[in-house]
C-alpha atoms as a PDB file:
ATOM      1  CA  UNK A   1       0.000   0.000   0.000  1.00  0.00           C
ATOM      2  CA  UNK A   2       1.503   3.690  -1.011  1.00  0.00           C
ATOM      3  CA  UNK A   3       1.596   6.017   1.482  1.00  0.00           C
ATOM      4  CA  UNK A   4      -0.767   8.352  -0.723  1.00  0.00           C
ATOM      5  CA  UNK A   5      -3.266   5.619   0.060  1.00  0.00           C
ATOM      6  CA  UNK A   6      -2.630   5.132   3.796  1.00  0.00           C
ATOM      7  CA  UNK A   7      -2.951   9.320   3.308  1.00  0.00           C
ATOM      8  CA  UNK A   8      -6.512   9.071   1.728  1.00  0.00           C
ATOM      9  CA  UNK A   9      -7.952   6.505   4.373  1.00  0.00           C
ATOM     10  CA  UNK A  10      -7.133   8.337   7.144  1.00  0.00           C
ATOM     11  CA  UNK A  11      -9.079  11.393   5.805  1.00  0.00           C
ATOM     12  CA  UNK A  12     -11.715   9.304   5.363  1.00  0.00           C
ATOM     13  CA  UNK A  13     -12.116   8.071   8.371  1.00  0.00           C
ATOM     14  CA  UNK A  14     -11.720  11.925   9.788  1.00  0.00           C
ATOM     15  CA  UNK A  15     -14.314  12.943   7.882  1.00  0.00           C
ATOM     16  CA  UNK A  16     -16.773  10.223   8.708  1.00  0.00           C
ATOM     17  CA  UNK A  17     -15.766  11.057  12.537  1.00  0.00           C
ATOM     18  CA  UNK A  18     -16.541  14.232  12.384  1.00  0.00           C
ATOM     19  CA  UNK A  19     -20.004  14.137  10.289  1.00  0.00           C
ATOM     20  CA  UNK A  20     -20.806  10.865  13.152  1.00  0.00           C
ATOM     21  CA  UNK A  21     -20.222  14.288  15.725  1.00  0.00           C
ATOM     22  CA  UNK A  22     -22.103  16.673  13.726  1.00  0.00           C
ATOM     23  CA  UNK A  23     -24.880  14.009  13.404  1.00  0.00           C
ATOM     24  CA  UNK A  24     -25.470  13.743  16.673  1.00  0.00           C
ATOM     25  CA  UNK A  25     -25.223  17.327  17.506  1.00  0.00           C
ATOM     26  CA  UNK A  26     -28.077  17.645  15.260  1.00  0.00           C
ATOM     27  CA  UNK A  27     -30.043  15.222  16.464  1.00  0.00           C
ATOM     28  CA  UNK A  28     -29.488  15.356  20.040  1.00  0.00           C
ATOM     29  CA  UNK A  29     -28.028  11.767  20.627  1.00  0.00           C
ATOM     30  CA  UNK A  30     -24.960  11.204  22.089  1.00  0.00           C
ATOM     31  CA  UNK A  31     -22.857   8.332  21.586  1.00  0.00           C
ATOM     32  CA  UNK A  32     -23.027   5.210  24.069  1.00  0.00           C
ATOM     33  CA  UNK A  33     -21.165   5.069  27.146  1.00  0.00           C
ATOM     34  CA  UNK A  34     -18.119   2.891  26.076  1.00  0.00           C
ATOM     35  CA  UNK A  35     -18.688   0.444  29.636  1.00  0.00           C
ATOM     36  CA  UNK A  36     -22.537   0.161  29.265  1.00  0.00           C
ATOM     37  CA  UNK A  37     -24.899   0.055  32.192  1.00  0.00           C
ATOM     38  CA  UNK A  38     -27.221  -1.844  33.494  1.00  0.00           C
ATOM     39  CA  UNK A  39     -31.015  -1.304  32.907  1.00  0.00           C
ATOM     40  CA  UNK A  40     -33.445  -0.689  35.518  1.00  0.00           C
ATOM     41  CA  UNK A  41     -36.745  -2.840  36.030  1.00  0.00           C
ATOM     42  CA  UNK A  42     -39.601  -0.477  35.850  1.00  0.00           C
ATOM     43  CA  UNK A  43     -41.466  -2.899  37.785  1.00  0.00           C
ATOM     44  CA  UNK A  44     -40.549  -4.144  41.650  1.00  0.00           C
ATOM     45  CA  UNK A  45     -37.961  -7.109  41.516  1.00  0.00           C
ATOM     46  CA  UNK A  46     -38.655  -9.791  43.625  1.00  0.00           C
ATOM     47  CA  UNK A  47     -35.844 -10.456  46.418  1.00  0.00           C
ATOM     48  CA  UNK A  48     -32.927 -12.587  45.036  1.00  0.00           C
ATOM     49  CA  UNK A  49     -33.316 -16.887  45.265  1.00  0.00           C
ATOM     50  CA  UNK A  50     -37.101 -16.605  45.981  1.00  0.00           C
ATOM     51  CA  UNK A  51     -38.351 -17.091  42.268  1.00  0.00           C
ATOM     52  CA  UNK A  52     -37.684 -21.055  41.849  1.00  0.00           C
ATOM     53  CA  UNK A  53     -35.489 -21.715  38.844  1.00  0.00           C
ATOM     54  CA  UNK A  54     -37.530 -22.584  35.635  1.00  0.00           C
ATOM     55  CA  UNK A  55     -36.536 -26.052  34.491  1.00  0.00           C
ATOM     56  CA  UNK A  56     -37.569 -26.777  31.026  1.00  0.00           C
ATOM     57  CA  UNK A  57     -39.828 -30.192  30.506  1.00  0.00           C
ATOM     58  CA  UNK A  58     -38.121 -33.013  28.137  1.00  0.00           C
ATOM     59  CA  UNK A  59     -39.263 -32.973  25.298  1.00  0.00           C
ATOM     60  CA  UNK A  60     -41.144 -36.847  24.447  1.00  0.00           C
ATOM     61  CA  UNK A  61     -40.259 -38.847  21.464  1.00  0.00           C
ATOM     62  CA  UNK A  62     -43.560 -38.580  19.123  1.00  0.00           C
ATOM     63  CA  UNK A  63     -42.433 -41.627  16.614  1.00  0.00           C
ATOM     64  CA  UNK A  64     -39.407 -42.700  14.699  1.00  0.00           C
ATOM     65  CA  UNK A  65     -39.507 -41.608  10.794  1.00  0.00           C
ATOM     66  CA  UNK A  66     -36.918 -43.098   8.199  1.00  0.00           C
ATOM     67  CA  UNK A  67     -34.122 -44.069  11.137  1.00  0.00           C
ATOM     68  CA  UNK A  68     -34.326 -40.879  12.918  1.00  0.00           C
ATOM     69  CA  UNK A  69     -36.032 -39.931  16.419  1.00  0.00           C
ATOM     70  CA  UNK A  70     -38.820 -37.955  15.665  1.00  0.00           C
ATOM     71  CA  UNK A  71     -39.891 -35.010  17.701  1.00  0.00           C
ATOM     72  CA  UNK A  72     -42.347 -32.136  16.850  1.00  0.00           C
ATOM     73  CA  UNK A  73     -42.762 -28.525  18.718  1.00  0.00           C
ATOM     74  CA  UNK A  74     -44.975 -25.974  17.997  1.00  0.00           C
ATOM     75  CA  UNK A  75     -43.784 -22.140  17.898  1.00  0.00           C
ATOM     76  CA  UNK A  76     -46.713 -20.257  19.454  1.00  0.00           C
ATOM     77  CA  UNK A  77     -47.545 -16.844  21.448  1.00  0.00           C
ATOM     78  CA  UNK A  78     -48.089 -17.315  25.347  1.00  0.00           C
ATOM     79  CA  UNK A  79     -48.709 -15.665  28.271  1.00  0.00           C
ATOM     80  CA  UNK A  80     -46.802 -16.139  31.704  1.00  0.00           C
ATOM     81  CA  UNK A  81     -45.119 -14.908  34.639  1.00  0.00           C
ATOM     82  CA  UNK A  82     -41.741 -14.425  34.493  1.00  0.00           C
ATOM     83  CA  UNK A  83     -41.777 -12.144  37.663  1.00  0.00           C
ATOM     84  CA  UNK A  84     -44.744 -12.914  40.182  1.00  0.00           C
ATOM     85  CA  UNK A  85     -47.647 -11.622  39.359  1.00  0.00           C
ATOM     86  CA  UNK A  86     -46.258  -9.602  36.010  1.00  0.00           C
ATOM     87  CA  UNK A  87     -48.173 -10.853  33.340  1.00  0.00           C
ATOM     88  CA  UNK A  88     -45.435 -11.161  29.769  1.00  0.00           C
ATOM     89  CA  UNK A  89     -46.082 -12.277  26.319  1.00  0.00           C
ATOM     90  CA  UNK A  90     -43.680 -14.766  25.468  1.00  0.00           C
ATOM     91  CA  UNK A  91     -42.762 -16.558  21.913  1.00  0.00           C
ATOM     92  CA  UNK A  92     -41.902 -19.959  22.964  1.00  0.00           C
ATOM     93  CA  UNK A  93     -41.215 -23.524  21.759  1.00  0.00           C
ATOM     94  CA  UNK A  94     -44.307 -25.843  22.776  1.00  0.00           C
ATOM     95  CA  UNK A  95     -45.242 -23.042  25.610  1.00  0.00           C
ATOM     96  CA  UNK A  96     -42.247 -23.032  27.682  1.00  0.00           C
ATOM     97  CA  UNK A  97     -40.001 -20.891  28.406  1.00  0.00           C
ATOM     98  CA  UNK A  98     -37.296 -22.110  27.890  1.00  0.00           C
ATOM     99  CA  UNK A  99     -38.439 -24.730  25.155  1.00  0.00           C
ATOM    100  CA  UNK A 100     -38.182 -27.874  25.765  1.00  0.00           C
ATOM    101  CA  UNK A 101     -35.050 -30.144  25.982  1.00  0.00           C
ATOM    102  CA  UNK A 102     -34.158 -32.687  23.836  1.00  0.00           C
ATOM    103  CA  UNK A 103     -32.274 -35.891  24.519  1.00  0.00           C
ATOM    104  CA  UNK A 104     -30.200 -38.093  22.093  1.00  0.00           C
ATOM    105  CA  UNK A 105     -27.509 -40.653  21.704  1.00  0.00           C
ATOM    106  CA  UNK A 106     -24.437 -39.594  19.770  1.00  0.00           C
ATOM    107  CA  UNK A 107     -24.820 -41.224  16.231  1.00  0.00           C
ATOM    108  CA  UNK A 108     -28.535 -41.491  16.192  1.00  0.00           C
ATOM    109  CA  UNK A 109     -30.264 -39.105  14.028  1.00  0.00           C
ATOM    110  CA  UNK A 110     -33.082 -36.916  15.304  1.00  0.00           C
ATOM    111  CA  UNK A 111     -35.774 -35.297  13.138  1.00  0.00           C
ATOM    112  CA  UNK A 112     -37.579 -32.139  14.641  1.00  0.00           C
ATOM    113  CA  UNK A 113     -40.900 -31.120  13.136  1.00  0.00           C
ATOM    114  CA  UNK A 114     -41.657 -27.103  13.682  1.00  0.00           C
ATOM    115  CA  UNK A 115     -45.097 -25.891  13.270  1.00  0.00           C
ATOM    116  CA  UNK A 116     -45.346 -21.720  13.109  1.00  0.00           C
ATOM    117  CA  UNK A 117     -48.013 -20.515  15.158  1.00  0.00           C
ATOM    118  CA  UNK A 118     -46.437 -17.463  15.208  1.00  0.00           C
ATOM    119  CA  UNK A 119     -47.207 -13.873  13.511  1.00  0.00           C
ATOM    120  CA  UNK A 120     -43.705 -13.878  12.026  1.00  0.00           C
ATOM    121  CA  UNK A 121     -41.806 -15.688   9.612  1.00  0.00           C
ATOM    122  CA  UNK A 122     -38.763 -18.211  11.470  1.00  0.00           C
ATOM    123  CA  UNK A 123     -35.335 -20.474  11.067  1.00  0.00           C
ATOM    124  CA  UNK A 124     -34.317 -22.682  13.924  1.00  0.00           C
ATOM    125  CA  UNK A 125     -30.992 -23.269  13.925  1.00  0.00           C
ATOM    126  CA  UNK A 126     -29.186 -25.964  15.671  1.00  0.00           C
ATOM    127  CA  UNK A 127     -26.327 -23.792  17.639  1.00  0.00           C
ATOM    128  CA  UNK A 128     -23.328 -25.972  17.947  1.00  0.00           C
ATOM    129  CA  UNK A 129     -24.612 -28.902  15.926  1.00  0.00           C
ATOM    130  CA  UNK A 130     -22.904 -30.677  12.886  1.00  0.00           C
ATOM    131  CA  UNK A 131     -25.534 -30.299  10.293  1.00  0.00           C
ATOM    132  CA  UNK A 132     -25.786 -30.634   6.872  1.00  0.00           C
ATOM    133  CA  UNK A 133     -27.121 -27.418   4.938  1.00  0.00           C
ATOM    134  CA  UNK A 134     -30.548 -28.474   3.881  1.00  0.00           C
ATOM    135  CA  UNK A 135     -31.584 -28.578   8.266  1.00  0.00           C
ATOM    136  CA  UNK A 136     -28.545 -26.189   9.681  1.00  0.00           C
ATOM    137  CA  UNK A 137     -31.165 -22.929   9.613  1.00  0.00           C
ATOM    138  CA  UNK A 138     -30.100 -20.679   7.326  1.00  0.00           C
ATOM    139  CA  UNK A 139     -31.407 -17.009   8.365  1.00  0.00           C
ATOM    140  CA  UNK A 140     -33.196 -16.431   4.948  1.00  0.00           C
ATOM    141  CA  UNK A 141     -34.708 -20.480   5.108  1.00  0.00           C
ATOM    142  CA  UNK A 142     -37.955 -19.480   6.858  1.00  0.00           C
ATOM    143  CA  UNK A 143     -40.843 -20.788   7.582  1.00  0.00           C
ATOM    144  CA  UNK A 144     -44.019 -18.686   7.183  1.00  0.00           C
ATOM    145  CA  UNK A 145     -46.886 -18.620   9.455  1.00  0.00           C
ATOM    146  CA  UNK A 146     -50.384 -19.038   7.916  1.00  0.00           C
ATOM    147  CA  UNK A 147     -51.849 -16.261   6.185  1.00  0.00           C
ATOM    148  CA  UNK A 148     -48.939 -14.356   5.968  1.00  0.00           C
ATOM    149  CA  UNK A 149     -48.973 -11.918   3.120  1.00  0.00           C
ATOM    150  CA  UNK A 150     -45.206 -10.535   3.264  1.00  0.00           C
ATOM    151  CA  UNK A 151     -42.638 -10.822   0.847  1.00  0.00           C
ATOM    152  CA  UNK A 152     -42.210 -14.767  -0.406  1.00  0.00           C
ATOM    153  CA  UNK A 153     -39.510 -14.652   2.254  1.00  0.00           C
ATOM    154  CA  UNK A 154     -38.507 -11.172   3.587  1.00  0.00           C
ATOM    155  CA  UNK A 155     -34.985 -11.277   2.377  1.00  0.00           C
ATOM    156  CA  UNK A 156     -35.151 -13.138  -0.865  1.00  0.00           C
ATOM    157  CA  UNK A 157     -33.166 -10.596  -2.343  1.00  0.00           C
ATOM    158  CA  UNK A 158     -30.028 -11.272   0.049  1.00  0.00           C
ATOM    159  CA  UNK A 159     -30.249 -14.540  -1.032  1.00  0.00           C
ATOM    160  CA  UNK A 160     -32.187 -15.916  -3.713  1.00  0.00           C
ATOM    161  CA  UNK A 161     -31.427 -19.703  -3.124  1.00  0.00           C
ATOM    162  CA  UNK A 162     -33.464 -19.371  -0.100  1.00  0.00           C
ATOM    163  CA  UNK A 163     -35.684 -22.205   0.401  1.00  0.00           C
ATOM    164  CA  UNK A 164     -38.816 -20.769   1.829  1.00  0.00           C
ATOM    165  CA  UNK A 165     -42.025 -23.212   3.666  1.00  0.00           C
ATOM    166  CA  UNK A 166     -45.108 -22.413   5.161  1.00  0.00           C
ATOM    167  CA  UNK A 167     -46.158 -23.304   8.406  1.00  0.00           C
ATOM    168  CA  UNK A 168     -44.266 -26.419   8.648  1.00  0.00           C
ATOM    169  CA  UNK A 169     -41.011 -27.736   8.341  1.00  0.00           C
ATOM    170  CA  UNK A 170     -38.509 -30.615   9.421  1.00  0.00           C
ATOM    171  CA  UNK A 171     -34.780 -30.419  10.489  1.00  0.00           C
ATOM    172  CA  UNK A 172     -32.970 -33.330  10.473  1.00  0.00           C
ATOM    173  CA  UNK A 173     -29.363 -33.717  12.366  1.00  0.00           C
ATOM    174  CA  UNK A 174     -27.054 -36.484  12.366  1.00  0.00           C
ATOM    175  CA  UNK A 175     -25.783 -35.783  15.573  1.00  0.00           C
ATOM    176  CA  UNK A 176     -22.319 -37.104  14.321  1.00  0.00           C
ATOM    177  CA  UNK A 177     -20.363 -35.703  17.395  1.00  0.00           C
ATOM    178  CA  UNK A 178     -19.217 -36.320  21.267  1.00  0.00           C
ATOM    179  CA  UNK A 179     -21.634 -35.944  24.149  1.00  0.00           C
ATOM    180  CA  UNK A 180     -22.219 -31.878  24.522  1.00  0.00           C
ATOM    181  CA  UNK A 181     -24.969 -29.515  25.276  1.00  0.00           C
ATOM    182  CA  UNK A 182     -26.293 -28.014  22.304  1.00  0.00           C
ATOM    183  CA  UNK A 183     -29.305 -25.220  22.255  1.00  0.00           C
ATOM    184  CA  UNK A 184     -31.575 -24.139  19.471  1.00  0.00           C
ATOM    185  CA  UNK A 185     -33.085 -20.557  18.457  1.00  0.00           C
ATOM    186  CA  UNK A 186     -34.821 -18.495  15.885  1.00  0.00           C
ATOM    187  CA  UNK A 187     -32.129 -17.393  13.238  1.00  0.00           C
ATOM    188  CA  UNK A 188     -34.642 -14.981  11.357  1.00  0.00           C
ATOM    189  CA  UNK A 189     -32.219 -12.680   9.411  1.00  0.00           C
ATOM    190  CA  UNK A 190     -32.150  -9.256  11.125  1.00  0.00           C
ATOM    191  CA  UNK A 191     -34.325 -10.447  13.976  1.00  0.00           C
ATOM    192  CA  UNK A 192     -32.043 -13.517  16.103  1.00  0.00           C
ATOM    193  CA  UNK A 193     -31.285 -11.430  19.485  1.00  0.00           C
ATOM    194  CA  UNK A 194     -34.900 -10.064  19.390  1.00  0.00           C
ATOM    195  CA  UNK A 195     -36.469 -13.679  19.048  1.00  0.00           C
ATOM    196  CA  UNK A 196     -34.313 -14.846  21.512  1.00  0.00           C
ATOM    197  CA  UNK A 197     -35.053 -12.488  24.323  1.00  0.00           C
ATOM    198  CA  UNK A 198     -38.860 -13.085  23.409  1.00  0.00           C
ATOM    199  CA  UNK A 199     -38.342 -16.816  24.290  1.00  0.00           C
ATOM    200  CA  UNK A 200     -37.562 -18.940  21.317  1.00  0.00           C
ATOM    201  CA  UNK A 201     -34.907 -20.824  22.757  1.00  0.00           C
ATOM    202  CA  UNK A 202     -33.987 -24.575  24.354  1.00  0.00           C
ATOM    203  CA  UNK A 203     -31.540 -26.970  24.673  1.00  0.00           C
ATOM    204  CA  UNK A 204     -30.653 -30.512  23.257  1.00  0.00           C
ATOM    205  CA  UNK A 205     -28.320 -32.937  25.143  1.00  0.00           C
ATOM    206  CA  UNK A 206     -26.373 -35.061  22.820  1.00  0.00           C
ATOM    207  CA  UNK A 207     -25.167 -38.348  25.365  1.00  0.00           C
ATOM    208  CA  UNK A 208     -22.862 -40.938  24.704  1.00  0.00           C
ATOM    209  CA  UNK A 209     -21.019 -43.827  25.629  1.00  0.00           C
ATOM    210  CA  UNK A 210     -18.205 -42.123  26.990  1.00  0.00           C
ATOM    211  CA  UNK A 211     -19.857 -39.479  29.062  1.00  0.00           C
ATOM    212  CA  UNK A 212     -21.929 -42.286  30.652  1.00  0.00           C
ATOM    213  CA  UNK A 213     -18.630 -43.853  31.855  1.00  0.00           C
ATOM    214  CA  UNK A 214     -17.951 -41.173  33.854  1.00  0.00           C
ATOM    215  CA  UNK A 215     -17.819 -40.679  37.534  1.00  0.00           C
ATOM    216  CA  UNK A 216     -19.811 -37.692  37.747  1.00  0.00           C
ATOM    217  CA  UNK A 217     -23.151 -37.224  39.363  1.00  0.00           C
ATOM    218  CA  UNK A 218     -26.474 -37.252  37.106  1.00  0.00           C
ATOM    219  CA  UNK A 219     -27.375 -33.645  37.341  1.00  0.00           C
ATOM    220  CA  UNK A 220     -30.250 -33.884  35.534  1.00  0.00           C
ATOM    221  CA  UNK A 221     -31.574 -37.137  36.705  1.00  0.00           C
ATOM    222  CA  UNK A 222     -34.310 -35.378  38.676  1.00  0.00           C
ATOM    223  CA  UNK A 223     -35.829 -33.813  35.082  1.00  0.00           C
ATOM    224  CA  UNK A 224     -34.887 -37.002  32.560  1.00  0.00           C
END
């Protein structure tokens, strides 16, 4: 790189500094403190440890299809208490928050049918997992709820090999890997942390041999 060039980008960026300062001059915003801070509840917070801790159901088996474990959960819109007596509208897998779990053996596939109750389009995505393309989520892959009327997929135009269904769809993962906790979420383009914080989250235990063999205590064995 010349040093004309290192010149140039370093004007650049003082100019796009400076019209960021103006910008917010004019507006009246300020940039964010660089250390953040914590929000405050605008409702009364219960005292610490006397909310019990929310332990997601496990999730039954609902058949086997082609060699694979076969599960279904439903997306839908629910109200519930996450503080006492503060009603909160929730997006949740199967009407939990947090979804439910699932369990599985290393090696043995698992097939996970999704129905969209929901007013918005969605991708799970199976965080961690080793999964082939066609099941791993993709944020433009959605599935539209009934009725919708959008755009045929509401970022086709990011990426037109997106492979759009409506109101149902199945994700199939080999689970090909060692024992670990994996957890799933919407992965909606544009829209992931807000689905997330709305509810649509849960976990899936992949077990095997080798974890079993170990001289740990069963943590979970009061939930299994």
């Amino acid at each position: 790189m010349t040093r004309r060039r290192v010149l140039g980008f370093g004007a650049a960026l003082g100019l796009a500094a400076a019209g960021a300062t103006e910008a917010a001059a004019v507006t009246g915003r300020r940039r964010p403190d660089g250390t953040g801070r914590q929000l405050a509840s605008a409702v009364p917070l219960p005292a610490p440890y006397t909310v019990p801790l929310p332990l997601p159901p496990v999730l039954a088996q609902a058949g086997v299809a082609v060699g694979a474990d076969r599960y279904e959960i439903t997306q839908r819109r629910v109200t519930a208490e996450i503080l006492p007596g503060v009603p909160t509208t929730l997006w949740t897998y199967n009407g939990t928050y947090p979804g439910p779990t699932i369990e599985s053996r290393r090696g043995r596939p698992v097939t996970v049918l999704h129905r969209n109750e929901l007013p918005v389009p969605t991708a799970v995505h199976l965080h961690g997992g080793r999964t082939p393309a066609g099941s791993d989520g993709y944020p433009t892959d959605l599935v539209l709820p009934d009725g919708w009327t959008g755009p045929e997929g509401a970022h086709a135009t990011h990426d037109p090999r997106a492979v759009t269904s409506r109101v149902t769809r199945a994700y199939t993962y080999p689970l090909d890997q060692r024992a670990t906790l994996l957890w799933y979420h919407d992965h909606r383009m544009d829209y992931t942390a807000p689905a997330i914080w709305r509810g649509l989250t849960g976990m899936h235990l992949v077990r095997d041999d080798v974890e079993d063999a170990l001289d740990i205590p069963a943590a979970t064995a009061n939930w299994r």
